[in-house]
Protein backbone atom coordinates (compact mmCIF):
# COMPACT_ATOMS: atom_id res chain seq x y z
CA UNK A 1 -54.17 -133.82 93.00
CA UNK A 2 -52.22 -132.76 90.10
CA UNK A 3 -48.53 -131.90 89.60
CA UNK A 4 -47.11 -128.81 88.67
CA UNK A 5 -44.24 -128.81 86.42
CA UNK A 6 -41.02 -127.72 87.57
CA UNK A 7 -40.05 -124.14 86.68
CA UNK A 8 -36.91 -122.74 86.46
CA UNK A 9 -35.45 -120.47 89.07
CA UNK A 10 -34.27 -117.41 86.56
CA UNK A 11 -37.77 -117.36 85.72
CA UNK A 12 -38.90 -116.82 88.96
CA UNK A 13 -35.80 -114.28 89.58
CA UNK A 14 -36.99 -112.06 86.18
CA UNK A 15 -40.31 -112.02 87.51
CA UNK A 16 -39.51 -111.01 90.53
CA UNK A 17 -37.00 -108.35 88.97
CA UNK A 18 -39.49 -107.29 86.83
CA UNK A 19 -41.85 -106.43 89.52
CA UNK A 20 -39.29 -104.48 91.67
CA UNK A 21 -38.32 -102.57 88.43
CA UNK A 22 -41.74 -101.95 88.00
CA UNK A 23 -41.57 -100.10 91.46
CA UNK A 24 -38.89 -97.77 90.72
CA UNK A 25 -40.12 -96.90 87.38
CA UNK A 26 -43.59 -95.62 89.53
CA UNK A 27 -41.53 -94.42 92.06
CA UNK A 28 -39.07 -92.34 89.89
CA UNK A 29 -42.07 -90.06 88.28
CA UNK A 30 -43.35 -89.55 91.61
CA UNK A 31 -40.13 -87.63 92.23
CA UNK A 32 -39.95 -86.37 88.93
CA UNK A 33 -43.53 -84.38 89.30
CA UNK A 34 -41.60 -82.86 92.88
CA UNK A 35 -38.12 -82.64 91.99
CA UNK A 36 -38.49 -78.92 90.74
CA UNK A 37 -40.47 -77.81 94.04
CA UNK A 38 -37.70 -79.33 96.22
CA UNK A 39 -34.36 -78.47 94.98
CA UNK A 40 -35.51 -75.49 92.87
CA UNK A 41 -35.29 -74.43 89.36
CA UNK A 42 -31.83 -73.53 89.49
CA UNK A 43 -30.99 -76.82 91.06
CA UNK A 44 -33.15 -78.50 88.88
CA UNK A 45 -31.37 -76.97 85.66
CA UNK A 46 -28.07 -79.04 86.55
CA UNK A 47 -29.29 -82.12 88.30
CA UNK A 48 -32.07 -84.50 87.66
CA UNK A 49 -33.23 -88.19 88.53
CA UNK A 50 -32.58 -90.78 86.71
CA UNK A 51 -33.21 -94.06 88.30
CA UNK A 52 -34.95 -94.97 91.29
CA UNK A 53 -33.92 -98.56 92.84
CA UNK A 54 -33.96 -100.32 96.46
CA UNK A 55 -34.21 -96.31 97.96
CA UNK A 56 -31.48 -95.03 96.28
CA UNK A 57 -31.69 -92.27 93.66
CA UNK A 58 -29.97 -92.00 91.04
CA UNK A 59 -29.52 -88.23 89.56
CA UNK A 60 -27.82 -87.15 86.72
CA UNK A 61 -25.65 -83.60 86.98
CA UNK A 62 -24.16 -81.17 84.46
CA UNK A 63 -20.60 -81.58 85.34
CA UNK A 64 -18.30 -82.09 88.36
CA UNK A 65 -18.49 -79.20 89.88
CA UNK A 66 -22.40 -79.95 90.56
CA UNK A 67 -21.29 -83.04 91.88
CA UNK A 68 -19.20 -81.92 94.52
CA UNK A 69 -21.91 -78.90 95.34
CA UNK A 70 -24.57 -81.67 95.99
CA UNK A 71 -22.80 -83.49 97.74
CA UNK A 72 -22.45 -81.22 100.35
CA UNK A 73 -26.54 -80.69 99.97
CA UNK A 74 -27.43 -84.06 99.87
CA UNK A 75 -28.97 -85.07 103.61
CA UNK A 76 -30.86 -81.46 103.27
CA UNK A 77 -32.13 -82.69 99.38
CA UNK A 78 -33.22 -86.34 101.23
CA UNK A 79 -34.88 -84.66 103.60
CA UNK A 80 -36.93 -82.32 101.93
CA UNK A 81 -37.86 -84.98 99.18
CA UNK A 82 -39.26 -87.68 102.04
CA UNK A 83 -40.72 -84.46 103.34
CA UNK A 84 -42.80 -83.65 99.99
CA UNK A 85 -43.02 -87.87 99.31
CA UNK A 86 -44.52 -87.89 102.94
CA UNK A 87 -42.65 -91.14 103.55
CA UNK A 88 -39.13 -92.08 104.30
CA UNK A 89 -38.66 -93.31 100.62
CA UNK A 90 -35.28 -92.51 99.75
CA UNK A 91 -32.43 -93.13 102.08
CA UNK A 92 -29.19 -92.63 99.40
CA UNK A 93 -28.52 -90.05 96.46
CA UNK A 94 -25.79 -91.01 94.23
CA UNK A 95 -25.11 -88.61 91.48
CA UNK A 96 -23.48 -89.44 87.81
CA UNK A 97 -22.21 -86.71 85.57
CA UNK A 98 -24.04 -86.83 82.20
CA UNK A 99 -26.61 -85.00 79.72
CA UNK A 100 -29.43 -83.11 81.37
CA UNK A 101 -32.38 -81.51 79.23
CA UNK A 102 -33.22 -78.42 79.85
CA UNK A 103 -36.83 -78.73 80.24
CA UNK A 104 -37.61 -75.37 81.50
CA UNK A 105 -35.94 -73.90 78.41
CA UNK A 106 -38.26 -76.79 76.08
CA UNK A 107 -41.68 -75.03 77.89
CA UNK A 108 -41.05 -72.13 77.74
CA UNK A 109 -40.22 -72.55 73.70
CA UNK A 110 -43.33 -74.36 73.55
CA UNK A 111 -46.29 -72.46 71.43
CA UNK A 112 -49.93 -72.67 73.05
CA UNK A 113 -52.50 -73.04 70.63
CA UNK A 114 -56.43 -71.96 70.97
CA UNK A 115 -57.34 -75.68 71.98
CA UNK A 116 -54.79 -75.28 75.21
């Protein structure tokens, strides 16, 4: 029988890491194509995900004030996204203030050609 070589422990830990991240990433445009059904458009305008790790979202708001306001929403905004995810995926939202695109304003600037 042959020997394997020894191999180092931090490579085992990044490819583990790697595979977890790998997860998230899949995970995080899952709730990306819902997010806009399940808080709303409004919502949506102020807050959106950002990173998706170990069932805790991470979502990116306007400023404080939206902060505070989803706080107070966010068991309702868990709920409804395990609803539409039809699993219990996420069990924590923590939200950061920071830049959020307006994507809704992007589309509807957008101009449809024949081919479309």
């Amino acid at each position: 029988m042959k020997k394997r070589e020894p191999v180092h422990i931090g490579d085992i830990i990044s490819k583990t890491l790697k595979q977890f991240r790998g997860e998230g990433e899949e995970q995080l445009v899952t709730i990306w194509k819902i997010w806009d059904n399940v808080v709303g458009e409004y919502i949506a305008k102020h807050a959106q995900p950002e990173a998706f790790k170990g069932k805790i979202l991470l979502v990116k708001v306007t400023d404080s004030s939206w902060m505070q306001q989803l706080q107070f929403e966010k068991k309702e905004i868990i709920s409804k996204l395990n609803h539409a995810l039809r699993k219990n995926l996420i069990e924590e939202i923590k939200f950061k203030v920071g830049t959020v695109r307006d994507f809704h304003e992007e589309r509807g600037n957008e101009i449809l050609t024949d081919d479309e």
